[in-house]
C-alpha atoms as a PDB file:
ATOM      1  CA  UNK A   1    -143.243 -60.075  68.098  1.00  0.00           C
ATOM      2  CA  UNK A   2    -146.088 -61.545  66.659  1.00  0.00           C
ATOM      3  CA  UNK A   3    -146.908 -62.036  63.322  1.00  0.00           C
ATOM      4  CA  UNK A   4    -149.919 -59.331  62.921  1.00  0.00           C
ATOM      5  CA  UNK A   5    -146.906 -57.260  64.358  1.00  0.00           C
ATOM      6  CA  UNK A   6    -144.115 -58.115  61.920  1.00  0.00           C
ATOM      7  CA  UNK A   7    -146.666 -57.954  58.836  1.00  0.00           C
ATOM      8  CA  UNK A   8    -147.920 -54.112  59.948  1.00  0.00           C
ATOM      9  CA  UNK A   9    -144.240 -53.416  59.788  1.00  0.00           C
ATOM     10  CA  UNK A  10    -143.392 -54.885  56.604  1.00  0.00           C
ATOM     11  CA  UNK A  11    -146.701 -52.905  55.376  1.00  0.00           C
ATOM     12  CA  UNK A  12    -145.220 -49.842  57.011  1.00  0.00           C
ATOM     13  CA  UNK A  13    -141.831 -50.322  55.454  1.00  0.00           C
ATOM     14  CA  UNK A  14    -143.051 -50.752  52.103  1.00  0.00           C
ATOM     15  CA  UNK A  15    -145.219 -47.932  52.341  1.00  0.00           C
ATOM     16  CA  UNK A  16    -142.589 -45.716  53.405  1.00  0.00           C
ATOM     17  CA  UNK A  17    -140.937 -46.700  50.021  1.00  0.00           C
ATOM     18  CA  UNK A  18    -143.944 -46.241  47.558  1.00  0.00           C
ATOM     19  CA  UNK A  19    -144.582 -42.915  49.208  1.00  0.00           C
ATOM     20  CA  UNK A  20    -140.565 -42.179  48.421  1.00  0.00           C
ATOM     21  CA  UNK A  21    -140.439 -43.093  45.279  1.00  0.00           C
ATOM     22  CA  UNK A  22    -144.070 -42.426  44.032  1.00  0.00           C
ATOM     23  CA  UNK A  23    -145.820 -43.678  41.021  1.00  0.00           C
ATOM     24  CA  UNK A  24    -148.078 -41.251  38.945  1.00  0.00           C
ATOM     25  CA  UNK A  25    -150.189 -42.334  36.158  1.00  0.00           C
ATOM     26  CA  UNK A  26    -151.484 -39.418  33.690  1.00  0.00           C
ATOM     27  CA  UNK A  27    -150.184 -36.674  36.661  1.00  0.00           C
ATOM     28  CA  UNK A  28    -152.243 -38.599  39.085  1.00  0.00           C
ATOM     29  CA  UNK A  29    -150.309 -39.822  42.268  1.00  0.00           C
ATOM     30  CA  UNK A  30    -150.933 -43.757  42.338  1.00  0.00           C
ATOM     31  CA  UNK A  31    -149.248 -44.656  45.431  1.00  0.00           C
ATOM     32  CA  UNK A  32    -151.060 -45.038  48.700  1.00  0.00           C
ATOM     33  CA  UNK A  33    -152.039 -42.431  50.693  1.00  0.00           C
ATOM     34  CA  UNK A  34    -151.530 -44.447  54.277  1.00  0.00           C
ATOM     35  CA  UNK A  35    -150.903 -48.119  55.304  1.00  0.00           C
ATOM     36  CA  UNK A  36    -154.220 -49.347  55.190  1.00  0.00           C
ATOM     37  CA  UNK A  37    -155.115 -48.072  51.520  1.00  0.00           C
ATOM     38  CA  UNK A  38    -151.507 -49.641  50.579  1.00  0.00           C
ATOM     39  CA  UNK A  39    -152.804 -53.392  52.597  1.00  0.00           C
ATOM     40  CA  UNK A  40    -156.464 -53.040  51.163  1.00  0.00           C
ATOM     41  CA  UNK A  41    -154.682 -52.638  47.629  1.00  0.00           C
ATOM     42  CA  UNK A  42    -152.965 -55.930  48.333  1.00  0.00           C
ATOM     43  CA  UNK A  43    -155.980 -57.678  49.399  1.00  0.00           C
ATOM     44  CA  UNK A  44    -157.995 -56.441  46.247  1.00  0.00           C
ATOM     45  CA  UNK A  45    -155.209 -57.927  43.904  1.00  0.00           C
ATOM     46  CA  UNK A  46    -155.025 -61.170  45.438  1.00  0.00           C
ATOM     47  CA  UNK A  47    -158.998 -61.059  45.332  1.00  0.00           C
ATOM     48  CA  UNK A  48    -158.888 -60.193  41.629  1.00  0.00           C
ATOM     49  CA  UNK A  49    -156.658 -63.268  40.917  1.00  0.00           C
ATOM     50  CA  UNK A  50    -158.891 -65.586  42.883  1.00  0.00           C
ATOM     51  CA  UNK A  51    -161.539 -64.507  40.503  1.00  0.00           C
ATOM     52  CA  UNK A  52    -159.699 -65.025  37.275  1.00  0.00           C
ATOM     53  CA  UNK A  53    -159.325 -68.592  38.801  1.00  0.00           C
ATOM     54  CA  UNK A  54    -163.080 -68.515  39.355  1.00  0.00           C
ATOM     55  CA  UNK A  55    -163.507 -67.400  36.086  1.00  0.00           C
ATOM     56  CA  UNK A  56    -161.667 -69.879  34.104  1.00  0.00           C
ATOM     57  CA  UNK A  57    -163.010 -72.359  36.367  1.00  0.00           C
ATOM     58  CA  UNK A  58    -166.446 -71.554  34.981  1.00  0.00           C
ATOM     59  CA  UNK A  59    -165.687 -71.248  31.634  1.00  0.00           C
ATOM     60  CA  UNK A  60    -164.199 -74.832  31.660  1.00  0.00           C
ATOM     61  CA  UNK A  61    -167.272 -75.772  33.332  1.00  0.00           C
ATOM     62  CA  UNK A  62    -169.824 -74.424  30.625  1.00  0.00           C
ATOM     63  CA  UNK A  63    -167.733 -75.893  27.912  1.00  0.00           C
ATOM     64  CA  UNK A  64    -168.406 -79.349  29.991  1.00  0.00           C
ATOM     65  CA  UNK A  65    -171.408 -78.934  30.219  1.00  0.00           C
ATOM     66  CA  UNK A  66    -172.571 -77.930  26.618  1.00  0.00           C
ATOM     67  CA  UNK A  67    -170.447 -80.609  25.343  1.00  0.00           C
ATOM     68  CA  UNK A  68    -172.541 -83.126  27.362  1.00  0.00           C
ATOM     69  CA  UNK A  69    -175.830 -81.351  25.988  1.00  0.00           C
ATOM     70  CA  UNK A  70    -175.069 -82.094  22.685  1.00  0.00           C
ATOM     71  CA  UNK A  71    -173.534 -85.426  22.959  1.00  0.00           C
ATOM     72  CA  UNK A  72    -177.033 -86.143  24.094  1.00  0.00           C
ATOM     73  CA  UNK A  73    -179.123 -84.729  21.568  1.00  0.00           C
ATOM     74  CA  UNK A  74    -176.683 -86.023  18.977  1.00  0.00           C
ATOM     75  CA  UNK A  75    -177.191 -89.946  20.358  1.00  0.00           C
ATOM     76  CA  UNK A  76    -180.804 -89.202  20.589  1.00  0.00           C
ATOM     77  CA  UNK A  77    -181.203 -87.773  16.802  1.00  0.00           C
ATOM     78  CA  UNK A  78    -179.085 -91.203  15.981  1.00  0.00           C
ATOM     79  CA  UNK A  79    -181.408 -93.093  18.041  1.00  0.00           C
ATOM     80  CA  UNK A  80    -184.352 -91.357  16.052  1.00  0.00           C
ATOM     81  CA  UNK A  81    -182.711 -92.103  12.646  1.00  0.00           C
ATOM     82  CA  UNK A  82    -182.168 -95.746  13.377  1.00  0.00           C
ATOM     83  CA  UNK A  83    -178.307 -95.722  13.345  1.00  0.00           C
ATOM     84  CA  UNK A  84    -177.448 -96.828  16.781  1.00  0.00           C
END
């Protein structure tokens, strides 16, 4: 068995048991409706984590980068004023 095949069966097992147990939110039935809405799912949630890491990624980045902004006018005011 290859591993494609042993991952559609794990996907089909675990569907089986959403679809068993079911999950409703306000009266509406949350759990997938077939395999591939249950793997898509999975793939959108590991995509939304990779963009929270993106995210916090570019926040660090901005706060870099506006630090370096004004450490530069903040020399060049000094400069100006004759301090350094």
């Amino acid at each position: 068995m290859t591993d494609g095949e042993a991952a559609l069966r794990e996907a089909i097992r675990r569907w089986q048991g959403l679809r068993a147990v079911g999950r409703k939110v306000d009266g509406v039935d949350q759990a997938p409706g077939c395999v591939y809405g249950m793997v898509t799912r999975d793939a959108l949630d590991e995509l939304a984590g990779d963009i929270e890491d993106i995210k916090a990624e570019m926040a660090w980045i901005r706060r870099v980068i506006v630090a370096a902004i004004v450490s530069a006018a903040l020399g060049t005011v000094l400069r100006a004023a004759g301090w350094l």
